[in-house]
PDB file of N, CA and C in Angstrom:
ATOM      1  N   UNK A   1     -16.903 -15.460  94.855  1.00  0.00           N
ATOM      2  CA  UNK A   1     -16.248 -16.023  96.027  1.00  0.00           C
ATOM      3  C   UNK A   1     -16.254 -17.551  95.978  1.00  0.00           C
ATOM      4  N   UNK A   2     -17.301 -18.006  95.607  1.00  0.00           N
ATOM      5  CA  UNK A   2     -16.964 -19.642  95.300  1.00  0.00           C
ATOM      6  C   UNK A   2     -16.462 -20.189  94.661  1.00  0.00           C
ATOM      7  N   UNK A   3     -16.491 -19.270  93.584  1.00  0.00           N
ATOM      8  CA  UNK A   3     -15.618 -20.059  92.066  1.00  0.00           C
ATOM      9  C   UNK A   3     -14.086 -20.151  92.571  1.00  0.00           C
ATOM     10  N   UNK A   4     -13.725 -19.188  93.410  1.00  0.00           N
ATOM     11  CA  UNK A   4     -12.466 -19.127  94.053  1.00  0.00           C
ATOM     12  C   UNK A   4     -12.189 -20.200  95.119  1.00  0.00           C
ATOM     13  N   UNK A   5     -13.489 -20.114  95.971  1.00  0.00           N
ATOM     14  CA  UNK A   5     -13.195 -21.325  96.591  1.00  0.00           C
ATOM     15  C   UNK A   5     -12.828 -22.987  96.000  1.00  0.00           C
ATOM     16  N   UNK A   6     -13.712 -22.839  95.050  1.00  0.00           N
ATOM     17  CA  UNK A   6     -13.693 -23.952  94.307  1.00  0.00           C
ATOM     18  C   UNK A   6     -12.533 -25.097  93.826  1.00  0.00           C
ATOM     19  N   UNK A   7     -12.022 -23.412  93.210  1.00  0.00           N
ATOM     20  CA  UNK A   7      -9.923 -23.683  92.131  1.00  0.00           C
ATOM     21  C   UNK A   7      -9.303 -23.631  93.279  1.00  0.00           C
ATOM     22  N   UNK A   8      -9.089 -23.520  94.889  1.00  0.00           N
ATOM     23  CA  UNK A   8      -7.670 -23.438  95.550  1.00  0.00           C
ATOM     24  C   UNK A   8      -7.731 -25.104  96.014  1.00  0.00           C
ATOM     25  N   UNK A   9      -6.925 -25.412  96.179  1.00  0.00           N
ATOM     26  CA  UNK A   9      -6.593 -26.917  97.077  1.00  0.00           C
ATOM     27  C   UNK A   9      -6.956 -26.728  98.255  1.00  0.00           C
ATOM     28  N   UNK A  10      -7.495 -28.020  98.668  1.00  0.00           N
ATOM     29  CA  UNK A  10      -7.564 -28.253 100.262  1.00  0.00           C
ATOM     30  C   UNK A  10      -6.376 -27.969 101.016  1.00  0.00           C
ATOM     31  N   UNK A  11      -5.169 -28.569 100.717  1.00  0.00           N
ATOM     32  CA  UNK A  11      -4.132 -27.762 100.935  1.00  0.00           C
ATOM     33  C   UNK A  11      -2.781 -27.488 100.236  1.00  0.00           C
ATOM     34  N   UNK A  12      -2.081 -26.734 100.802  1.00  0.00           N
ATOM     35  CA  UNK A  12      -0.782 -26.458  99.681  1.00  0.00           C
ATOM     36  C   UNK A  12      -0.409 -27.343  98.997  1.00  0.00           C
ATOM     37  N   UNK A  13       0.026 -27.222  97.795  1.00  0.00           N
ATOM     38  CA  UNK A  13       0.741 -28.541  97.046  1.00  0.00           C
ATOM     39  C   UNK A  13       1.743 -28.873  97.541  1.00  0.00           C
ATOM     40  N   UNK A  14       2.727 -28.010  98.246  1.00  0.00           N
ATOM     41  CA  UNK A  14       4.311 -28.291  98.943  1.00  0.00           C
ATOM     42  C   UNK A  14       3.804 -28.396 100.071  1.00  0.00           C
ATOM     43  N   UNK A  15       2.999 -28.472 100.511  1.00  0.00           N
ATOM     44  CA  UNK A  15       2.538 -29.558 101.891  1.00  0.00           C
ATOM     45  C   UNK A  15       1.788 -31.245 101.528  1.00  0.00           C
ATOM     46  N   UNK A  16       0.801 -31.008 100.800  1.00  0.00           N
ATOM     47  CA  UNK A  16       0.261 -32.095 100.772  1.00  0.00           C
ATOM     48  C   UNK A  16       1.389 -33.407 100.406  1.00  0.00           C
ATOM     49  N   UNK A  17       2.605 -32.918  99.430  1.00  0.00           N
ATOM     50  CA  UNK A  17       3.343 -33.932  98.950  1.00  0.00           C
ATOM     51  C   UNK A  17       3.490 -35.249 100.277  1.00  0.00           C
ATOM     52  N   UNK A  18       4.056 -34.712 101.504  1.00  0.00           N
ATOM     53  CA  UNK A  18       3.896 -35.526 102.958  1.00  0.00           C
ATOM     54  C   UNK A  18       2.828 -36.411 102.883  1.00  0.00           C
ATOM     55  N   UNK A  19       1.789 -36.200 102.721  1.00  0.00           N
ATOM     56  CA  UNK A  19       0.892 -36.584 102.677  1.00  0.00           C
ATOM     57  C   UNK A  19       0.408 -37.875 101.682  1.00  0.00           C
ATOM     58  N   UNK A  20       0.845 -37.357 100.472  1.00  0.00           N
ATOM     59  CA  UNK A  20       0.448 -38.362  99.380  1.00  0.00           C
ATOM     60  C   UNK A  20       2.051 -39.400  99.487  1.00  0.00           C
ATOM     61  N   UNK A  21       2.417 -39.208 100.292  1.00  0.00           N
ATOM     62  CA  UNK A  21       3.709 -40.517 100.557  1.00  0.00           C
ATOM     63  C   UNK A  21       3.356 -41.007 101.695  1.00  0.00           C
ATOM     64  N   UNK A  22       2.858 -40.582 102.417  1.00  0.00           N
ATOM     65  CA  UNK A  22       2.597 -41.401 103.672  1.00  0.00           C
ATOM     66  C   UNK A  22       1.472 -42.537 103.029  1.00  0.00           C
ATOM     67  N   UNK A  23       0.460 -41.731 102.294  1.00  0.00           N
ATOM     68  CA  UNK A  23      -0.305 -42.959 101.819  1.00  0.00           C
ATOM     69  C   UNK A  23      -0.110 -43.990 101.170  1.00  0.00           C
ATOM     70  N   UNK A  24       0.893 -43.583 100.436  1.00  0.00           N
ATOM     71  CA  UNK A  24       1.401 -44.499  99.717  1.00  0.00           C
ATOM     72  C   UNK A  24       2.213 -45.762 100.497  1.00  0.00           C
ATOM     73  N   UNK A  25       3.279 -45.076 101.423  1.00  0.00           N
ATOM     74  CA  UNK A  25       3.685 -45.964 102.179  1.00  0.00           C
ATOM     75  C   UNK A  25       2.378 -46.486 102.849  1.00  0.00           C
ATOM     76  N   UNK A  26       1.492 -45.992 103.551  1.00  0.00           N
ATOM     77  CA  UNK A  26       0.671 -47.279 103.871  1.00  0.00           C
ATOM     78  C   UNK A  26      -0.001 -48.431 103.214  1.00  0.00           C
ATOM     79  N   UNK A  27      -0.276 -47.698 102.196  1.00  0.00           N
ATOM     80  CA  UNK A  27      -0.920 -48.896 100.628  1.00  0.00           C
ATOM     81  C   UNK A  27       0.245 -50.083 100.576  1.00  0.00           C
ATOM     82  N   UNK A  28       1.331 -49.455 100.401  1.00  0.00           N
ATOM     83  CA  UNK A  28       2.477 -50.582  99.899  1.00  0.00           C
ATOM     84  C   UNK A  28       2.789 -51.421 101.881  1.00  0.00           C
ATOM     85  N   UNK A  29       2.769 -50.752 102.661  1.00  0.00           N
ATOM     86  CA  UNK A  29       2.489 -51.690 103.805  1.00  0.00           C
ATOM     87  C   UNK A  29       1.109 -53.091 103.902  1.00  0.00           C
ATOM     88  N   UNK A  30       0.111 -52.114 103.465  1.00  0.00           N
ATOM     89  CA  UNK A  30      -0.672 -53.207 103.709  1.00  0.00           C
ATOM     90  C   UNK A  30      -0.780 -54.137 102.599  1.00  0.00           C
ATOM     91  N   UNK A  31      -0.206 -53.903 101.448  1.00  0.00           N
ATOM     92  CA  UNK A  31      -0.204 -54.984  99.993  1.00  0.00           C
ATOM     93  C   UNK A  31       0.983 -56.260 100.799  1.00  0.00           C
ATOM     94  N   UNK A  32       2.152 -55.573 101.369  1.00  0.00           N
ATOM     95  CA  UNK A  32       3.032 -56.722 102.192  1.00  0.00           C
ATOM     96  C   UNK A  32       2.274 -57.691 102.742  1.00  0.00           C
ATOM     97  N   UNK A  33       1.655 -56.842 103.778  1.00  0.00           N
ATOM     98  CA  UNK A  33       1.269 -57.943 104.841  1.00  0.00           C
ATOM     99  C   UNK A  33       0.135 -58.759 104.423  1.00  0.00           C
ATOM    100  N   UNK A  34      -0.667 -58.335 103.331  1.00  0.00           N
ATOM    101  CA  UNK A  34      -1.694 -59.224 102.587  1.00  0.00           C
ATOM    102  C   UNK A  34      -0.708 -60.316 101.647  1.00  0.00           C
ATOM    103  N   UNK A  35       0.313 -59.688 101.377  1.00  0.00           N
ATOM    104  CA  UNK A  35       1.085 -61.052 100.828  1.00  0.00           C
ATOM    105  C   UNK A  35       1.677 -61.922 101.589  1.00  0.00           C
ATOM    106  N   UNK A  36       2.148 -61.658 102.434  1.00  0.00           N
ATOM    107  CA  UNK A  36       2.340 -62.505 103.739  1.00  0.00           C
ATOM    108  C   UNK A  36       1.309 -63.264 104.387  1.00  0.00           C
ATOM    109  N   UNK A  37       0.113 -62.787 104.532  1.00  0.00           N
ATOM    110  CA  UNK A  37      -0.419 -63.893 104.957  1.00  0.00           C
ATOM    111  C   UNK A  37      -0.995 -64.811 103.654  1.00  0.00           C
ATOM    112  N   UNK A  38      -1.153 -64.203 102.885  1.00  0.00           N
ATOM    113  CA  UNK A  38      -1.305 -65.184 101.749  1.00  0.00           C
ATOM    114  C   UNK A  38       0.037 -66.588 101.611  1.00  0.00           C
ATOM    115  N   UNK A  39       0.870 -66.473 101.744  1.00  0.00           N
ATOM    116  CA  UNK A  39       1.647 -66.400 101.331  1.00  0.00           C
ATOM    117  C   UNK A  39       1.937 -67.970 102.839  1.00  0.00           C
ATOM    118  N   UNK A  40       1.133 -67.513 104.054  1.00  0.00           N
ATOM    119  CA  UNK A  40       1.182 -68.151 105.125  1.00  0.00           C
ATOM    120  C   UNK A  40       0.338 -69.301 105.050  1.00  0.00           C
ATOM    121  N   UNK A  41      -1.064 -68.705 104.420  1.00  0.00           N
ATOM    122  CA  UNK A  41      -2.074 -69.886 104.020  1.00  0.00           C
ATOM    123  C   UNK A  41      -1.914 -71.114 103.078  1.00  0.00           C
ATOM    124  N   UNK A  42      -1.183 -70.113 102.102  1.00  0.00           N
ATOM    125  CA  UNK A  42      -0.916 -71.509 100.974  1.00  0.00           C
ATOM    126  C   UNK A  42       0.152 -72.199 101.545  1.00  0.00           C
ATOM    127  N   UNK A  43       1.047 -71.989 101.990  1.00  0.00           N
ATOM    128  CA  UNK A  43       1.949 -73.048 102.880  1.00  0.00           C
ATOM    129  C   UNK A  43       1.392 -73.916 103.567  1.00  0.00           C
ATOM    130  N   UNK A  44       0.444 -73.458 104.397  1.00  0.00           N
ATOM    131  CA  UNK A  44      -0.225 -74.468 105.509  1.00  0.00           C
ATOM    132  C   UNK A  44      -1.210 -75.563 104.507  1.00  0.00           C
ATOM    133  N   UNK A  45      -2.022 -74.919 103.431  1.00  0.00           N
ATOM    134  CA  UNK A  45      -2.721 -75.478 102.363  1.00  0.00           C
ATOM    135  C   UNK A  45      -1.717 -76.597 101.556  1.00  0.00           C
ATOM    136  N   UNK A  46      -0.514 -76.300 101.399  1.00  0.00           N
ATOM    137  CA  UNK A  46       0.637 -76.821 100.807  1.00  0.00           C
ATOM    138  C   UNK A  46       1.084 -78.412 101.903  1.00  0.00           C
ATOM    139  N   UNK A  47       0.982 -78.317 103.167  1.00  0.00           N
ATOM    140  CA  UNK A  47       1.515 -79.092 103.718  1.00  0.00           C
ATOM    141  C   UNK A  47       0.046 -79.993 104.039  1.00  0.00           C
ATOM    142  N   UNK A  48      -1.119 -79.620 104.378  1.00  0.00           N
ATOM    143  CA  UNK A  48      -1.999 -80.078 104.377  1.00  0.00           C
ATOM    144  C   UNK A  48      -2.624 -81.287 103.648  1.00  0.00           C
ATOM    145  N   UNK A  49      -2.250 -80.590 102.239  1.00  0.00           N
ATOM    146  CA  UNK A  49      -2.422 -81.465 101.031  1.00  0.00           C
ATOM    147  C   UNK A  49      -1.596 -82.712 101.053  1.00  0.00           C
ATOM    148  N   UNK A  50      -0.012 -81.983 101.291  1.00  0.00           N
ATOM    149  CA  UNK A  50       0.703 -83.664 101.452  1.00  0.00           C
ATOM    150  C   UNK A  50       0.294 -84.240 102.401  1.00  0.00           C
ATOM    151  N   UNK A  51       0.004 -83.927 103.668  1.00  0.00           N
ATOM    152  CA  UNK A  51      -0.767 -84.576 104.703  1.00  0.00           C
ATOM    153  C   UNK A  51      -1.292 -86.156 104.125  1.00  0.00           C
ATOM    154  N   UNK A  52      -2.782 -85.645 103.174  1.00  0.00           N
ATOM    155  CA  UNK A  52      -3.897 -85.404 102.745  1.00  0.00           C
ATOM    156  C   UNK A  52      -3.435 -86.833 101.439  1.00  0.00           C
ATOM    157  N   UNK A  53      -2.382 -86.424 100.685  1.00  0.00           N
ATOM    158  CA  UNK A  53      -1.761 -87.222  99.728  1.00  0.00           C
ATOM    159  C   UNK A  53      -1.104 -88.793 100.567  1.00  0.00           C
ATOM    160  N   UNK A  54      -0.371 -88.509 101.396  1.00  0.00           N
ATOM    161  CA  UNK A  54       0.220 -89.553 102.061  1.00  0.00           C
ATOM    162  C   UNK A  54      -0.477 -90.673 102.164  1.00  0.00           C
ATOM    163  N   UNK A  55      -1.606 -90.129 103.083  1.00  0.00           N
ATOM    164  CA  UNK A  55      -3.027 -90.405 103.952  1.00  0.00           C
ATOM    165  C   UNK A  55      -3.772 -92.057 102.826  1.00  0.00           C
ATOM    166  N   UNK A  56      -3.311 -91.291 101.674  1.00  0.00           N
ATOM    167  CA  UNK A  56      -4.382 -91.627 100.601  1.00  0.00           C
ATOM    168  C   UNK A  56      -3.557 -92.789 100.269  1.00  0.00           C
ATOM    169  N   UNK A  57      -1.749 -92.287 100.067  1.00  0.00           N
ATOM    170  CA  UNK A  57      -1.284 -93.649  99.565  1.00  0.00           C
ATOM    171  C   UNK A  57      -1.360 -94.878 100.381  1.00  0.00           C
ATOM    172  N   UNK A  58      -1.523 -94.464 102.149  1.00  0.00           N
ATOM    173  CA  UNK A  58      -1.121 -95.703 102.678  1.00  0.00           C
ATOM    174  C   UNK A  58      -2.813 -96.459 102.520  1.00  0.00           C
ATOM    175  N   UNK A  59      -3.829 -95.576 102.822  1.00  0.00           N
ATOM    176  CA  UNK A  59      -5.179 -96.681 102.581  1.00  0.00           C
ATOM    177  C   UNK A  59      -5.121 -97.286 101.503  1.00  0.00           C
ATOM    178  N   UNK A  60      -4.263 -96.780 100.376  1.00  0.00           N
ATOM    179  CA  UNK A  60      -4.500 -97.909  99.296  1.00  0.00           C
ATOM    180  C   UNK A  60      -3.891 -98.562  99.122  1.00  0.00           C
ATOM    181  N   UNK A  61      -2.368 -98.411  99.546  1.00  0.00           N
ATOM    182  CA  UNK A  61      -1.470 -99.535 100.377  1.00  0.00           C
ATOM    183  C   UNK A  61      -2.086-100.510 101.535  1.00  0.00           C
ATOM    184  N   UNK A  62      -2.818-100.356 102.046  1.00  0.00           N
ATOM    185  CA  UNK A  62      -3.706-101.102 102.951  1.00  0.00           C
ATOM    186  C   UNK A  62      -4.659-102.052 102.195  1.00  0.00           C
ATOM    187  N   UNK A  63      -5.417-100.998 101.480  1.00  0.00           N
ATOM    188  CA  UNK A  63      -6.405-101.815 100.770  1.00  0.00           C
ATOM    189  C   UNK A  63      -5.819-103.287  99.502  1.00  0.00           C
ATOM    190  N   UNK A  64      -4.646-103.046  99.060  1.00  0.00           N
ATOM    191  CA  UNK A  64      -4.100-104.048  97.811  1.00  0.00           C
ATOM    192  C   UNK A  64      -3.042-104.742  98.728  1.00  0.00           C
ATOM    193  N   UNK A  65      -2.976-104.645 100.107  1.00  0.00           N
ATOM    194  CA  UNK A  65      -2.677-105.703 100.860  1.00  0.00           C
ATOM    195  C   UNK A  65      -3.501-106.918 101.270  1.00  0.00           C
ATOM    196  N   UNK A  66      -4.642-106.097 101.741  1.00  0.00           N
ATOM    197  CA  UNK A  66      -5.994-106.653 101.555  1.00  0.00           C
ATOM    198  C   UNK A  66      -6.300-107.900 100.719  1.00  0.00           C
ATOM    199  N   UNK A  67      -6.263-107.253  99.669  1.00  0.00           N
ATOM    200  CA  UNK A  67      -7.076-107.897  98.435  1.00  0.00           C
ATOM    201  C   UNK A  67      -6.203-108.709  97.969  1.00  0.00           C
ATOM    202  N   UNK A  68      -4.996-108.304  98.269  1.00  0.00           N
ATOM    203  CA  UNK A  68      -3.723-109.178  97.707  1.00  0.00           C
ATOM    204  C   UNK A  68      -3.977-110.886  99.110  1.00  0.00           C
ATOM    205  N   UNK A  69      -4.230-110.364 100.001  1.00  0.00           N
ATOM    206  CA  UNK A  69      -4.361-111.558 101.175  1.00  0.00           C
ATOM    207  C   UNK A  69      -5.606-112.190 100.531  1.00  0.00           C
ATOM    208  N   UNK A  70      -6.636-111.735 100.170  1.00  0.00           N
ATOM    209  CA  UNK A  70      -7.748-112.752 100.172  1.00  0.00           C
ATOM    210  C   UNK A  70      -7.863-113.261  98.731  1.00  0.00           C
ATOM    211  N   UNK A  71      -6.924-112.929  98.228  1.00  0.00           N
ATOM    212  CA  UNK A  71      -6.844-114.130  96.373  1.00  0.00           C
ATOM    213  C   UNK A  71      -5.962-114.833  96.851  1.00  0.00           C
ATOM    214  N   UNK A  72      -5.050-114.262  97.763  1.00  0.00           N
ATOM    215  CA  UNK A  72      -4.029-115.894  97.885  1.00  0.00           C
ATOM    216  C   UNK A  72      -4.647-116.835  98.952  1.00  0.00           C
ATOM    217  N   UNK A  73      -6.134-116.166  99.688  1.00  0.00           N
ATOM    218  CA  UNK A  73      -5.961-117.031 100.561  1.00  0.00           C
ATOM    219  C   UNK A  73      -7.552-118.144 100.031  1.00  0.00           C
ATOM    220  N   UNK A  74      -7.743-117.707  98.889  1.00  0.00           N
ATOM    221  CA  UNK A  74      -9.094-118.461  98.062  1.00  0.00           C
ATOM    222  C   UNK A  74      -8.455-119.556  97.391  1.00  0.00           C
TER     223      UNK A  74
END
């Protein structure tokens, strides 16, 4: 009696098919929306950086204004 239990499926094969697509559609749902927000972060990471870049050129635009004022003014 067990060995029998053992070999049948949990359930029909022409049922379960429903089943193994729904999962699937959920796998491939949630791979989307993990790419999407990925996808959301590096943008914000993306604009950040130029932020971040700008930031940098004008202090050193500041700074060789600077330095540029106090050799001409020695």
């Amino acid at each position: 009696m067990s060995a029998l239990l053992a070999e049948t499926p949990a359930l029909p094969l022409h049922e379960a098919g429903k089943y193994v697509a729904a999962a699937y559609i959920v796998l491939l749902a949630m791979i989307l929306v993990y790419v999407a927000i990925m996808a959301i972060r590096m943008s914000r990471t993306e604009r950040e950086l130029g932020e971040l870049l700008a930031e940098l050129d004008r202090e050193e635009g500041a700074q060789a204004a600077r330095t540029g004022e106090q050799g001409a003014g020695s």
